[in-house]
C-alpha atoms as a PDB file:
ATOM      1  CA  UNK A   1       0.000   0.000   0.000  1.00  0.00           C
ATOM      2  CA  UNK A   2       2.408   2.782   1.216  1.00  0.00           C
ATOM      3  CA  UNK A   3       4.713   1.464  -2.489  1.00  0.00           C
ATOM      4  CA  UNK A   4       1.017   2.478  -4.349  1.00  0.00           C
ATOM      5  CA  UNK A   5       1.544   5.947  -2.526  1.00  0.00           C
ATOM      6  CA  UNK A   6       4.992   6.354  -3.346  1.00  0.00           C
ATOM      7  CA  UNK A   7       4.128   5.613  -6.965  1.00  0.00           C
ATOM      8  CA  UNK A   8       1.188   7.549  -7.501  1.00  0.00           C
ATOM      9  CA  UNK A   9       3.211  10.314  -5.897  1.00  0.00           C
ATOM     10  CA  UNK A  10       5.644  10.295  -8.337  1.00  0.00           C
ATOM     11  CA  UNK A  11       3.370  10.218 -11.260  1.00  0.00           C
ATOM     12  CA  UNK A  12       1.959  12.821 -10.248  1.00  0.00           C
ATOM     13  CA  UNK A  13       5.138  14.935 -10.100  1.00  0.00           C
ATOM     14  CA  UNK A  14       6.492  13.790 -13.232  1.00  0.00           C
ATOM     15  CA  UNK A  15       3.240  13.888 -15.211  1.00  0.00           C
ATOM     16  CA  UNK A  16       1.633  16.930 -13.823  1.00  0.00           C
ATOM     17  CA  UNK A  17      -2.104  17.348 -12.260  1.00  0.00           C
ATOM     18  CA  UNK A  18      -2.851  16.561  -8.666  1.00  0.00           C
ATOM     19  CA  UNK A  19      -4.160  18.063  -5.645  1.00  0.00           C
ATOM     20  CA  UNK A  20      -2.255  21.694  -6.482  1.00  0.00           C
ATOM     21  CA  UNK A  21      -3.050  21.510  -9.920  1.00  0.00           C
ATOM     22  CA  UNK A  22      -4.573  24.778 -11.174  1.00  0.00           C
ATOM     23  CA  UNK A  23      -7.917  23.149 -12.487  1.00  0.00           C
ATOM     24  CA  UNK A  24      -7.018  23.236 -15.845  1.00  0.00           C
ATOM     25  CA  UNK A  25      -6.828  20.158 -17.557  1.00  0.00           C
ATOM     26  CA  UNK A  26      -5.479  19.757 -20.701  1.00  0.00           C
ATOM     27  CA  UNK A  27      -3.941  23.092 -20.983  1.00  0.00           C
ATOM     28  CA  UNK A  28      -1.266  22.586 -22.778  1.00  0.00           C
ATOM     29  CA  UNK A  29      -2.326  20.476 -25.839  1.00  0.00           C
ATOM     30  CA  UNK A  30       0.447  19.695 -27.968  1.00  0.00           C
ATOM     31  CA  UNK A  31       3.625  17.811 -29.093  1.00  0.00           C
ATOM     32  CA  UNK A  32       6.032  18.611 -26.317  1.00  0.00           C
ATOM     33  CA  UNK A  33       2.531  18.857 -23.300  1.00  0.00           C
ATOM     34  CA  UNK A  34       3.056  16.658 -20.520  1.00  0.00           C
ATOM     35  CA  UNK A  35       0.293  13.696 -20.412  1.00  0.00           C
ATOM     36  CA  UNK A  36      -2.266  14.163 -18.524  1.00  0.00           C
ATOM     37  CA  UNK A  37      -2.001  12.101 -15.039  1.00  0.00           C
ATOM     38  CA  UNK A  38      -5.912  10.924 -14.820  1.00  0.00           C
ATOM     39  CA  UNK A  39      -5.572   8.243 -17.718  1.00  0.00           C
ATOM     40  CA  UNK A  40      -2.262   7.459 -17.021  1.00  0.00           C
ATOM     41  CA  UNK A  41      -3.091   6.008 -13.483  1.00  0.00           C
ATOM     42  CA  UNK A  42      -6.696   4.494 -14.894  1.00  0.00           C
ATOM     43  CA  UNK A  43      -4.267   2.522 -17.025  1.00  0.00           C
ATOM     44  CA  UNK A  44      -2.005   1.588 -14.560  1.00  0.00           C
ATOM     45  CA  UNK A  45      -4.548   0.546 -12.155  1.00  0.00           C
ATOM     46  CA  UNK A  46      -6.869  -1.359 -14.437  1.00  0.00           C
ATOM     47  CA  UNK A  47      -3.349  -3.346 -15.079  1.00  0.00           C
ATOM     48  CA  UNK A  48      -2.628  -4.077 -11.890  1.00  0.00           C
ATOM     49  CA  UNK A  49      -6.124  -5.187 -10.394  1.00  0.00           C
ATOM     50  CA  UNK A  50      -6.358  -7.190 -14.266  1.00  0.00           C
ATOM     51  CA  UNK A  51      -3.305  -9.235 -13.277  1.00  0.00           C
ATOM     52  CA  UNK A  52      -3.691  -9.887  -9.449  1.00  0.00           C
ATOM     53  CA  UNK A  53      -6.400 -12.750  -9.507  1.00  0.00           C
ATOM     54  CA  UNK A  54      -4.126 -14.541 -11.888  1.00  0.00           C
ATOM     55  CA  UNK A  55      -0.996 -14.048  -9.763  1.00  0.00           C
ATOM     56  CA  UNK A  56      -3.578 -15.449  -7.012  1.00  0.00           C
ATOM     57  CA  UNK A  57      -4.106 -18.194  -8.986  1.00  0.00           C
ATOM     58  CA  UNK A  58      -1.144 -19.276 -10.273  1.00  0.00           C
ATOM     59  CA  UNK A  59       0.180 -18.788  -6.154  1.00  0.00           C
ATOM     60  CA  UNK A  60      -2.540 -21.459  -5.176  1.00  0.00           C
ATOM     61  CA  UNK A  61      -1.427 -24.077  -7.637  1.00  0.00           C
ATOM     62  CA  UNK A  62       2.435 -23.453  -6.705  1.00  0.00           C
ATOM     63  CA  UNK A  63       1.523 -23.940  -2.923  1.00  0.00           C
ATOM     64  CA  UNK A  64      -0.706 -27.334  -3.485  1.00  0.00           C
ATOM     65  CA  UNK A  65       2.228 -28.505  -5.627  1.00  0.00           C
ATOM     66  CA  UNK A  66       5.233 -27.736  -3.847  1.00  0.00           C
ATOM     67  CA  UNK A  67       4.262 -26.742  -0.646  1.00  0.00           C
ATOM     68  CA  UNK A  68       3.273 -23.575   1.299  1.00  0.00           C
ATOM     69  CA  UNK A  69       6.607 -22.538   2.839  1.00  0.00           C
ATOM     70  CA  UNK A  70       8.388 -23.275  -0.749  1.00  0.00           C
ATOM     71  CA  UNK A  71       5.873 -20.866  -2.444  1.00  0.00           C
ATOM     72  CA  UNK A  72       6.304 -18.378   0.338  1.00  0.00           C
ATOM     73  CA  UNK A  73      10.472 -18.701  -0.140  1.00  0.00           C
ATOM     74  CA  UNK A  74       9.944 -18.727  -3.890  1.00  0.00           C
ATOM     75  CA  UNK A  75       8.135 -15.477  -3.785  1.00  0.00           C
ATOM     76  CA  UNK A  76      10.632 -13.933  -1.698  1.00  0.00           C
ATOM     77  CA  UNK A  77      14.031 -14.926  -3.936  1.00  0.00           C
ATOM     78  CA  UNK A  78      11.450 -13.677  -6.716  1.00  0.00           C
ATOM     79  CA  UNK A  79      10.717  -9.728  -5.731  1.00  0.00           C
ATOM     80  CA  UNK A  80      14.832 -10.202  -4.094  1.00  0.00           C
ATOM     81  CA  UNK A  81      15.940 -10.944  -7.501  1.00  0.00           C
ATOM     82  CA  UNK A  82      13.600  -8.162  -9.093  1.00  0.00           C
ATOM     83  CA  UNK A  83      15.067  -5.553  -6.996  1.00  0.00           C
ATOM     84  CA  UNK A  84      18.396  -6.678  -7.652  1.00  0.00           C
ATOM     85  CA  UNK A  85      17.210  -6.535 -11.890  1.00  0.00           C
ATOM     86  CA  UNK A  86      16.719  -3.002 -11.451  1.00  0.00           C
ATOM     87  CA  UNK A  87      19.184  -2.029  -9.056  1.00  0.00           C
ATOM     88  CA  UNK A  88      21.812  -3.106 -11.883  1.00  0.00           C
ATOM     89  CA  UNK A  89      20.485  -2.254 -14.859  1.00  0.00           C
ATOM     90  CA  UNK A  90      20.995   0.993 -16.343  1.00  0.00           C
ATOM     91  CA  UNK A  91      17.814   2.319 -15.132  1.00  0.00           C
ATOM     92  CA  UNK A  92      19.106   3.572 -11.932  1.00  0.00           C
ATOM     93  CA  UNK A  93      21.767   5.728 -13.327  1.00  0.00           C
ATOM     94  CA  UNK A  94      19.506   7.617 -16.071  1.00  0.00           C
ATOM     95  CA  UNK A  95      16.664   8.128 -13.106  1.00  0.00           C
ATOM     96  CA  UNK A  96      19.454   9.734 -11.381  1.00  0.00           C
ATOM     97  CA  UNK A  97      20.965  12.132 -14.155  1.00  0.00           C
ATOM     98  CA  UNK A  98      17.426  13.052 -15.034  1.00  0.00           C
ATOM     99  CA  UNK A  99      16.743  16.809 -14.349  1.00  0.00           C
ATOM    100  CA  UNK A 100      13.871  17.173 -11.721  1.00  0.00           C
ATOM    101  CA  UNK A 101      12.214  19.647 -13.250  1.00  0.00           C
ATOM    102  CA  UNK A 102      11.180  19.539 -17.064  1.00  0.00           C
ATOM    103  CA  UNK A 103      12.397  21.889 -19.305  1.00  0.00           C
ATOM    104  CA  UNK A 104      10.011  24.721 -20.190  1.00  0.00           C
ATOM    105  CA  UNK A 105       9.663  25.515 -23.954  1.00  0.00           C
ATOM    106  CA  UNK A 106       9.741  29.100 -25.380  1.00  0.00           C
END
């Protein structure tokens, strides 16, 4: 839950929109506009609650065939070795040299 905050938090930022948005949507129309936050999260979300019943699923097989405490320590060396994927791929080092703030046209 608090990694859904974190997330949507950061969407927000990057995208644009939010609580101390203006209350103009869609301003900025255009080739180099930001997109709009809204549909980007509706996507995002519809995703994620598409997918969870079948990783539900697919746990409750793994546990009746291999055992509870095996699923639970497969799991784990999963998200461990996910983390690890991202923490060496080149990902990390272009989040960091990103500028915070967007460029503004003129």
């Amino acid at each position: 839950m608090l990694s859904g905050v974190v997330l949507g938090s950061r969407r927000s930022a990057v995208l644009g929109g939010g609580l101390l948005d203006d209350g103009e949507p869609f301003e900025d129309v255009g080739p180099g506009a930001a997109a709009p936050a809204g549909p980007v999260t509706a996507s995002i979300r519809w995703i994620q609650w598409s997918v969870a019943p079948l990783g539900a699923l697919m746990a409750g097989v793994t546990a009746n065939v291999i055992g509870l405490h095996a699923t639970i320590l497969l799991g784990v060396v999963g998200l461990t070795l996910s983390v690890l994927f991202l923490y060496l791929s080149p990902l990390l080092a272009m989040a960091l040299r990103r500028p915070t703030q967007p460029a503004v046209p003129f």
